[in-house]
Protein backbone atom coordinates (compact mmCIF):
# COMPACT_ATOMS: atom_id res chain seq x y z
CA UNK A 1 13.36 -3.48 9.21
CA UNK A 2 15.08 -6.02 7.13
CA UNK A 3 13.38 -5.50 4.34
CA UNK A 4 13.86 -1.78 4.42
CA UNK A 5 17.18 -2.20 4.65
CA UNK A 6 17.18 -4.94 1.63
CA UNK A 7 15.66 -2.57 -0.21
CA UNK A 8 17.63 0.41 0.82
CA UNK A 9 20.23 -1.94 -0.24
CA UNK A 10 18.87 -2.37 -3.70
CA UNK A 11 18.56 1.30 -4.44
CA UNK A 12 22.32 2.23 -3.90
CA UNK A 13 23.22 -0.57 -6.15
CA UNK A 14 21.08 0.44 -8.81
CA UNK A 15 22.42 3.48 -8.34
CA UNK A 16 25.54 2.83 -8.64
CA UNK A 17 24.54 0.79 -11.86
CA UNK A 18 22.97 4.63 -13.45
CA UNK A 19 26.32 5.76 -13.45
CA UNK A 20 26.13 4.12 -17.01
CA UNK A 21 24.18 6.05 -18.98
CA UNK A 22 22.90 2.85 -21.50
CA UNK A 23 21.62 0.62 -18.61
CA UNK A 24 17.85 0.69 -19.41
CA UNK A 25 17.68 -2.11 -16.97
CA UNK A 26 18.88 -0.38 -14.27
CA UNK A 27 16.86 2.64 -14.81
CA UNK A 28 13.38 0.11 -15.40
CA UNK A 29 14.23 -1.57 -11.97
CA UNK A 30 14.36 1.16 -10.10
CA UNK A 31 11.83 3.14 -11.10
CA UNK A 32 10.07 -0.03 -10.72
CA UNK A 33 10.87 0.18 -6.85
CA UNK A 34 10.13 3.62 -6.60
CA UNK A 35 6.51 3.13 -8.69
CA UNK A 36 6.52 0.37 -5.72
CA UNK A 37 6.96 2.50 -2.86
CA UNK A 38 4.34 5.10 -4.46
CA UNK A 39 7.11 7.29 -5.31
CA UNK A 40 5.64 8.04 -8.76
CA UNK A 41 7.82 11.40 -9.03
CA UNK A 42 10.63 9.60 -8.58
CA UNK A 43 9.79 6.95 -10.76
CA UNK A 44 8.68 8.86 -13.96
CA UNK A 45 11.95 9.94 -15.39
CA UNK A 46 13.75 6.94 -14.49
CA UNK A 47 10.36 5.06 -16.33
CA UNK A 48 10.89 7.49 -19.04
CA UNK A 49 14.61 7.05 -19.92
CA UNK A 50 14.75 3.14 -19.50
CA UNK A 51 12.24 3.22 -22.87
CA UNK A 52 14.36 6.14 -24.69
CA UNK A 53 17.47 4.42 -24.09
CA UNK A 54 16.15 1.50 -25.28
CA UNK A 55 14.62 2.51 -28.48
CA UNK A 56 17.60 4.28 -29.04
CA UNK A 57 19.83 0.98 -29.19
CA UNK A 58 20.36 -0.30 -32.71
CA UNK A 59 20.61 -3.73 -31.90
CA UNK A 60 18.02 -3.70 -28.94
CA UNK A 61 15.11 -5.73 -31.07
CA UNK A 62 11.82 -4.01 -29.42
CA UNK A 63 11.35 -1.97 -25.85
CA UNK A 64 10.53 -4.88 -23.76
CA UNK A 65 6.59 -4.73 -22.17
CA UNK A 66 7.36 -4.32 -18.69
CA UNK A 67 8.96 -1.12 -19.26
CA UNK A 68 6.23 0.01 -21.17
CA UNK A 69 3.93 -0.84 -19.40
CA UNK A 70 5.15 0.90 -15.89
CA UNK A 71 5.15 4.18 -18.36
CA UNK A 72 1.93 3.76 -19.02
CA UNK A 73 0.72 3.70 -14.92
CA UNK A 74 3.18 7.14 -14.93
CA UNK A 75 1.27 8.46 -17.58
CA UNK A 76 -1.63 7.46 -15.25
CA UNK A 77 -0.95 9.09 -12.44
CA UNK A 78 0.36 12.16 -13.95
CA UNK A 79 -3.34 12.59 -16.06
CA UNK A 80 -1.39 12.23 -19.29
CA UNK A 81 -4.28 9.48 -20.53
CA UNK A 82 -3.35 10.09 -24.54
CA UNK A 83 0.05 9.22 -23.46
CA UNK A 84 -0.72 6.16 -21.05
CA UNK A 85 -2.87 4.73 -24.06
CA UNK A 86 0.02 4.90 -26.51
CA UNK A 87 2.40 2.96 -23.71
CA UNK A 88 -0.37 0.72 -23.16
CA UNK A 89 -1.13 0.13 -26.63
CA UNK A 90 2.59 -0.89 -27.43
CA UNK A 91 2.48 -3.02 -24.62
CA UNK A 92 -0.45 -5.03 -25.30
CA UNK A 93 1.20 -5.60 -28.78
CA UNK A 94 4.25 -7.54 -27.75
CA UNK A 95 3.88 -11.41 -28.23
CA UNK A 96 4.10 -14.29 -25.36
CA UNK A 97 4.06 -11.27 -22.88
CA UNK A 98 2.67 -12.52 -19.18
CA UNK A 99 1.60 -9.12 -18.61
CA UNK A 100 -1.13 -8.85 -21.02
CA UNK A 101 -3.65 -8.62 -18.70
CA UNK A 102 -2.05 -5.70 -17.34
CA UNK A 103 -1.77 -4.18 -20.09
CA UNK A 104 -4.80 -4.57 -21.27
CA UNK A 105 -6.23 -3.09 -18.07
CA UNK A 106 -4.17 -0.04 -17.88
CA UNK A 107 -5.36 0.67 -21.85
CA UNK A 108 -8.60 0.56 -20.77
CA UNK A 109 -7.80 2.49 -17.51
CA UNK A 110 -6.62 5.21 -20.24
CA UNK A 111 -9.53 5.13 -22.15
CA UNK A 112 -12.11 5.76 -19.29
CA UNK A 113 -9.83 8.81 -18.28
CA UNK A 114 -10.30 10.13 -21.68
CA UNK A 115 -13.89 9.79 -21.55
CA UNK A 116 -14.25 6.98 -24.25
CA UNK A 117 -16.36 4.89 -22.13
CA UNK A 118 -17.83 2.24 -23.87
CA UNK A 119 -14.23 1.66 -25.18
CA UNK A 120 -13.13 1.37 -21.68
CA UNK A 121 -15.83 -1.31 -20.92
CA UNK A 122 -14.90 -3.12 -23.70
CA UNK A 123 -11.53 -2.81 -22.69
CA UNK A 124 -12.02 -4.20 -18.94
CA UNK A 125 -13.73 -7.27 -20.94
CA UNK A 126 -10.87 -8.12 -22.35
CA UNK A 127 -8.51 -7.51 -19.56
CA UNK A 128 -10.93 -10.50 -18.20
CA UNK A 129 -11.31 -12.46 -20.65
CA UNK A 130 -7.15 -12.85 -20.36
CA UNK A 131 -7.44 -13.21 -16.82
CA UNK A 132 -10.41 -13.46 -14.93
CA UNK A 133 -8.79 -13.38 -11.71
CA UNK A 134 -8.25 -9.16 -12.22
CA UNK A 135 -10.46 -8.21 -9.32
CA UNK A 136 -10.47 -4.40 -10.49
CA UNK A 137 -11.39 -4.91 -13.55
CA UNK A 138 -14.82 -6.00 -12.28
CA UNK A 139 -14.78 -3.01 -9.83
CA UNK A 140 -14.25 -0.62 -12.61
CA UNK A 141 -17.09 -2.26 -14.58
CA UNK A 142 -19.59 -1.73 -11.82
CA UNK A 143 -18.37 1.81 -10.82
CA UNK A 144 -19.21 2.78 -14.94
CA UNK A 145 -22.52 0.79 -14.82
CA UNK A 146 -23.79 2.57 -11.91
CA UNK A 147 -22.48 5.93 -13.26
CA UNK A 148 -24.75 5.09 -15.72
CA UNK A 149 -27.52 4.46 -14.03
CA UNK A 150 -28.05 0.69 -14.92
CA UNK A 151 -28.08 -0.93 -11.25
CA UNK A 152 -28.72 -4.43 -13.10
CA UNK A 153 -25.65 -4.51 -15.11
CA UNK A 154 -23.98 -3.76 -11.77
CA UNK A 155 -25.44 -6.59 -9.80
CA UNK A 156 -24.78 -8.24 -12.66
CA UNK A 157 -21.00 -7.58 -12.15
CA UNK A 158 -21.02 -8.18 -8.62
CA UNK A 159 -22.33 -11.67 -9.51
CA UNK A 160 -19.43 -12.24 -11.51
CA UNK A 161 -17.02 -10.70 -9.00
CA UNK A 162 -18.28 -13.17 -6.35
CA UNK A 163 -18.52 -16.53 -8.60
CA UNK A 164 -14.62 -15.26 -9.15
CA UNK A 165 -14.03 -14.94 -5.33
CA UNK A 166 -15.45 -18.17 -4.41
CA UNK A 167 -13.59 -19.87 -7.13
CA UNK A 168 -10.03 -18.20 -6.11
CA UNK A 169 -11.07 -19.40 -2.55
CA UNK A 170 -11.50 -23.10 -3.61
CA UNK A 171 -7.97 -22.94 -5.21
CA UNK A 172 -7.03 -21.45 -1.39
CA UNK A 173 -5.95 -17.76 -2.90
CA UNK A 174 -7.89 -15.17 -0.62
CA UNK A 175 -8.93 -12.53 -2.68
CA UNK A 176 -7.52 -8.63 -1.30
CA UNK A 177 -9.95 -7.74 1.12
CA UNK A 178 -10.06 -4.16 -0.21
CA UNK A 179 -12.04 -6.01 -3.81
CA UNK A 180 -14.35 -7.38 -1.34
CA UNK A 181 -15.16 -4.05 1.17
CA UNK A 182 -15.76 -2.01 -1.99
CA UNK A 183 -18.40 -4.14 -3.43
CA UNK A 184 -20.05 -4.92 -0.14
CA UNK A 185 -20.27 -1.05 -0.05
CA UNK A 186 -20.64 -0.41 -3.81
CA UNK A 187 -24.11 1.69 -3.22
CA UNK A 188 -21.86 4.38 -1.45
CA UNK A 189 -18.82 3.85 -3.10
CA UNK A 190 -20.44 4.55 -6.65
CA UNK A 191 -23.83 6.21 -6.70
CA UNK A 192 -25.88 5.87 -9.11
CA UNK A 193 -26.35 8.09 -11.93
CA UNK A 194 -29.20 10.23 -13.28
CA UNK A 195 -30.66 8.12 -16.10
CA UNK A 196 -31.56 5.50 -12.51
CA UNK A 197 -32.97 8.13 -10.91
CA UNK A 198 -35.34 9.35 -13.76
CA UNK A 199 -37.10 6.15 -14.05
């Protein structure tokens, strides 16, 4: 309850804060909450104007990441992929940004939904190789091996997945159980595909 009301809280004072129509940082944090809460419809035109107001400032020097980046998980949910890439692709391209990984991940998260797939693999690579902690990243690697058809690639990946696990456990971070049920039940989860079942 008190964090509802904390972040009930929140949203009237970033509300308030709309009221002026230049605050991009009003606009990113709340559509931040809303992306948050799920409320994606809610969040996409707030996501939306916090990047147009700031590329329209003259002396704002570059849209920061962060906001990009949430326009690019919009773009995502609203099956705008071309779109999400471009946000994505911006993102990735900003300097010293600690969401790289993320971004990197969501570009490739584009790419698979636009059926460039080995793209998309290569792009989950190097959403790991900037931090091999990003537990879906592994997931989506497996799902695409097994689609297809190459069960060894996915064990492969569920090796990985595990050495990662057991390392985050030794540095005492539990891994999200949800990583964990979905590989123990990858052979439902993601079937495999045809070129498997031909051999």
């Amino acid at each position: 309850m008190d964090a509802w009301r904390a972040a009930g809280s929140f949203r009237r004072a970033r509300a308030l804060e709309l009221a002026n129509p230049q605050d991009a940082g009003a606009r990113f944090q709340l559509a931040l909450t809303y992306a948050q809460a799920g409320r994606w419809r809610k969040a996409a035109p707030l996501a939306r104007a916090a990047v147009r107001i700031t590329r329209e400032n003259p002396i704002a020097p570059a849209v920061p990441a962060a906001y990009l980046r949430l326009l690019g998980q919009v773009c995502l949910v609203e099956r705008r992929p071309a779109e999400a890439l471009a946000a994505f692709d911006e993102a990735a391209g900003s300097a010293n940004d600690l969401g790289l990984p993320d971004a990197l991940f969501g570009r490739a998260q584009a790419l698979e939904a636009l059926g460039r797939v080995a793209e998309a693999e290569a792009g989950y690579r190097a959403a790991l190789g900037a931090n091999s902690s990003l537990l879906p990243a592994y997931w989506r690697l497996a799902v695409l091996a097994r689609r297809r058809g190459d069960a060894v690639a996915a064990e492969a990946v569920r090796a990985e997945f595990t050495n990662t696990v057991a390392h985050l456990a030794r540095r005492s971070r539990a891994a999200p159980a949800v990583w964990v049920w979905r590989f123990r039940f990858m052979a439902l989860l993601a079937p495999l595909g045809p070129a498997a079942k031909a051999v």
